[in-house]
N, C-alpha and C. Protein backbone atom coordinates (compact mmCIF):
# COMPACT_ATOMS: atom_id res chain seq x y z
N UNK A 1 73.27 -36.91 3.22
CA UNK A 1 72.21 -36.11 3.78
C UNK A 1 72.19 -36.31 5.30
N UNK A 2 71.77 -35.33 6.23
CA UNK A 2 71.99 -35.29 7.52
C UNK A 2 70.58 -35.87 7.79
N UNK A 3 70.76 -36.14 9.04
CA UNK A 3 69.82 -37.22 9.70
C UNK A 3 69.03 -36.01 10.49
N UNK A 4 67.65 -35.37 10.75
CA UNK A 4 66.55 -34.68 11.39
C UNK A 4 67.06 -35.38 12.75
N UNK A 5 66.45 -35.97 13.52
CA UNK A 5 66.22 -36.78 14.67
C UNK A 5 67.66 -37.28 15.29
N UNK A 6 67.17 -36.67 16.28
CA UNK A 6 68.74 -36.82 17.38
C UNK A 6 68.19 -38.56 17.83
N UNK A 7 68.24 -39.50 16.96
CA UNK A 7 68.25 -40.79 17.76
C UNK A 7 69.64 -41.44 18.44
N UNK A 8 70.57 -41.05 17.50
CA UNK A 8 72.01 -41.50 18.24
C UNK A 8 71.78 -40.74 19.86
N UNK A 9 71.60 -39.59 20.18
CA UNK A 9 71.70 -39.24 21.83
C UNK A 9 70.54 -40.34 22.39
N UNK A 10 68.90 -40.19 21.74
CA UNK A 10 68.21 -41.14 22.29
C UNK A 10 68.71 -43.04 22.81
N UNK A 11 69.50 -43.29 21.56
CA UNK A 11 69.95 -45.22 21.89
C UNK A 11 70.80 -44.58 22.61
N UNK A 12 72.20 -44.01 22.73
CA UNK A 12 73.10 -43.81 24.20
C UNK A 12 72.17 -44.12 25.64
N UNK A 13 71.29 -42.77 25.67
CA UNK A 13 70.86 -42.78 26.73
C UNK A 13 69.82 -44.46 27.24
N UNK A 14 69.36 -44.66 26.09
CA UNK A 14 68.73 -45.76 26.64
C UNK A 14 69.51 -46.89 26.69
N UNK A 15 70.87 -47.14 26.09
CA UNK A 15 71.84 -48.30 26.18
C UNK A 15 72.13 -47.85 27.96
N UNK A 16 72.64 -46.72 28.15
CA UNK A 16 72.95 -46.43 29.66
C UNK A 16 72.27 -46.79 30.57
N UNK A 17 70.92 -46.28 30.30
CA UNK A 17 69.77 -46.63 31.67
C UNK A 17 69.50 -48.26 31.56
N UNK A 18 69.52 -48.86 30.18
CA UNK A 18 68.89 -50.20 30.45
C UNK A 18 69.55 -50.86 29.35
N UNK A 19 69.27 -52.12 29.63
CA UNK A 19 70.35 -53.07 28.45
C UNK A 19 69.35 -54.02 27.37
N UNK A 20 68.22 -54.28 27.58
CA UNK A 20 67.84 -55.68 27.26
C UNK A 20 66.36 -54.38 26.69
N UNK A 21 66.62 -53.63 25.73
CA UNK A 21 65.31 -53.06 25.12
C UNK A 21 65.22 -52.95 23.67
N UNK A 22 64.41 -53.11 23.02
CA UNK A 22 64.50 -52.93 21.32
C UNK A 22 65.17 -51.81 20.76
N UNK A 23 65.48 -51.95 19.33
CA UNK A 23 66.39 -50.86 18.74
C UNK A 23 65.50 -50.18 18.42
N UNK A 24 64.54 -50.86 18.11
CA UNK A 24 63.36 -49.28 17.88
C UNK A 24 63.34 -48.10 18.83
N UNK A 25 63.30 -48.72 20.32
CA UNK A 25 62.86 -47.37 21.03
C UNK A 25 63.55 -46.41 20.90
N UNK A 26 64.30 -46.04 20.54
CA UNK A 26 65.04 -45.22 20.17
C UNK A 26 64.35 -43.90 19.18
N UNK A 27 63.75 -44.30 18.53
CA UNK A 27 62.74 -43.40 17.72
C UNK A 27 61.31 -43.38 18.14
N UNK A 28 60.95 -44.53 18.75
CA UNK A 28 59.95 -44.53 20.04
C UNK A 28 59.70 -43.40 20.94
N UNK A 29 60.96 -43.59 21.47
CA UNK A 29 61.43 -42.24 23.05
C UNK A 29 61.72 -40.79 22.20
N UNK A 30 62.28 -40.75 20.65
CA UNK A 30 62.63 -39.63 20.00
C UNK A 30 60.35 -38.82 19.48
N UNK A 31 59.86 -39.82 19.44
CA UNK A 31 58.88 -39.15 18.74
C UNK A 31 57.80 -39.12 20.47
N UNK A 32 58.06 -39.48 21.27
CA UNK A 32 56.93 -39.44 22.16
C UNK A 32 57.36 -37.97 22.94
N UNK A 33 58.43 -38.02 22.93
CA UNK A 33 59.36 -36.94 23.65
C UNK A 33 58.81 -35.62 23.14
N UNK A 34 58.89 -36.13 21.72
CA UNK A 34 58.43 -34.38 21.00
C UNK A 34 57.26 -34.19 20.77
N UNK A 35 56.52 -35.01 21.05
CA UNK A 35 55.33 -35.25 20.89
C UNK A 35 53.97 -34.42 22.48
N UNK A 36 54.43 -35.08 23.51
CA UNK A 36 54.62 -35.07 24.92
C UNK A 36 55.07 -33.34 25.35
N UNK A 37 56.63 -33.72 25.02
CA UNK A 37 57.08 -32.68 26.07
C UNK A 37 57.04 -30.87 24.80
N UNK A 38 56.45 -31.13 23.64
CA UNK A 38 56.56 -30.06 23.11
C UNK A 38 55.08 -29.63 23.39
N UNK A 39 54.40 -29.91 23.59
CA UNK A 39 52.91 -29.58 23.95
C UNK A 39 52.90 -28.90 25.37
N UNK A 40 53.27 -29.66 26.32
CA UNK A 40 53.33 -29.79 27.51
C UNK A 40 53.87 -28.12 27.59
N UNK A 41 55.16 -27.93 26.87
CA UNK A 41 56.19 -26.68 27.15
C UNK A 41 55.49 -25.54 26.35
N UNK A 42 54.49 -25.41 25.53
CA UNK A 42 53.57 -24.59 24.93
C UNK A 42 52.53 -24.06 25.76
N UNK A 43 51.67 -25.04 26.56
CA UNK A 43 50.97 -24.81 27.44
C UNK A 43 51.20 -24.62 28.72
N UNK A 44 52.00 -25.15 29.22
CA UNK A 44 53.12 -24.20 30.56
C UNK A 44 53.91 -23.18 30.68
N UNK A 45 54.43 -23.09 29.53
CA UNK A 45 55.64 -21.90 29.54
C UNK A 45 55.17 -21.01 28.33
N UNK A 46 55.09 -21.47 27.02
CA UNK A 46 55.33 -20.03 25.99
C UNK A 46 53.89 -19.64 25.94
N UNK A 47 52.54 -19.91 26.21
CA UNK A 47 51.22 -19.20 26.62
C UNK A 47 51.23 -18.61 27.48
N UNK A 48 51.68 -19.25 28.36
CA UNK A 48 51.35 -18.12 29.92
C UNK A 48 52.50 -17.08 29.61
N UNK A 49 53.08 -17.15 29.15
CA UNK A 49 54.30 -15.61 28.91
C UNK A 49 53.96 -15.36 27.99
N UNK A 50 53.68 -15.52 26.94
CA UNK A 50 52.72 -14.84 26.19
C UNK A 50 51.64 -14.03 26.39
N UNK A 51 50.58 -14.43 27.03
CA UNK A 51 49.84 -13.76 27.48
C UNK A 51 50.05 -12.98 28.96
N UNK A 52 50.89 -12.70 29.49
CA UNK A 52 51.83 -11.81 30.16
C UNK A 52 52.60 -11.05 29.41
N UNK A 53 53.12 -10.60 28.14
CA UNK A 53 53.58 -9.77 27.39
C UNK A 53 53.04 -8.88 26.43
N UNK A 54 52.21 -10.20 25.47
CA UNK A 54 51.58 -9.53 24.56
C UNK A 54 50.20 -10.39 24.49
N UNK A 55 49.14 -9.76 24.96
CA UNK A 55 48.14 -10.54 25.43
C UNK A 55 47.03 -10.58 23.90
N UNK A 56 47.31 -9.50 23.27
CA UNK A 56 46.55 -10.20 21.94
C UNK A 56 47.32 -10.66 20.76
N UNK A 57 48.16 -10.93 21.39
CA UNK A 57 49.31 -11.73 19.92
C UNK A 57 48.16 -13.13 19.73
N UNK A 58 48.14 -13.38 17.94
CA UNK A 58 47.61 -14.77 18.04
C UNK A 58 48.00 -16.12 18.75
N UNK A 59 47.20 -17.14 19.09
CA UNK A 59 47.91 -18.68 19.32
C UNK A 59 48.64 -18.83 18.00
N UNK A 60 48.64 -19.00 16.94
CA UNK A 60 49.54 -19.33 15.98
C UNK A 60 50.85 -18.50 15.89
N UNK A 61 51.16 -17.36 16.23
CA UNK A 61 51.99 -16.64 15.98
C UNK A 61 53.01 -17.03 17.21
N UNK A 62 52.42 -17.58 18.35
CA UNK A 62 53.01 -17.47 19.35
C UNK A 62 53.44 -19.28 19.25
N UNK A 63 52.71 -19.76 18.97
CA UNK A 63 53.33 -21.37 18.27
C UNK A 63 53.84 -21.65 17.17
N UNK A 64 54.32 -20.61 16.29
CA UNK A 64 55.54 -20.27 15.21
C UNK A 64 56.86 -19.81 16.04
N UNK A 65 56.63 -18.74 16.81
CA UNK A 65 57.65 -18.40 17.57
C UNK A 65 58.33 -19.46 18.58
C-alpha cells in the first residue's frame, strides 16, 4: 500500500538544513505545513479569485475545488 504523506521529501529536506533533530519532525513539518500553509492559500489566493470570478459561488464549493 502506498504511503499518503510525502514524509520521505519532508526528512531529506530537514536532514539537509539541519543534522541533530528528531525523526518525528518529519511528520511534524508534514502536518503543520498542511495545516498552516493550506489555510493560509484559501484565504489569500482561491477566495479572493473566487470572488473576482464567480462572486456567488458557495465557500464550500470553492474549498472542494
Amino acid at each position: 500500500m502506498a504511503k499518503l504523506a510525502p514524509v520521505g521529501p519532508a526528512s531529506s529536506t530537514r536532514n539537509s538544513a539541519f543534522e541533530a533533530i528528531p525523526a518525528g519532525m518529519a511528520c511534524l513539518l508534514h502536518a503543520v505545513t498542511g495545516m498552516v500553509f493550506y489555510v493560509v492559500g484559501y484565504f489569500l489566493i482561491a477566495r479572493p479569485l473566487q470572488h473576482a470570478v464567480l462572486p456567488r459561488l458557495p465557500w464550500i464549493k470553492t474549498a472542494a475545488l
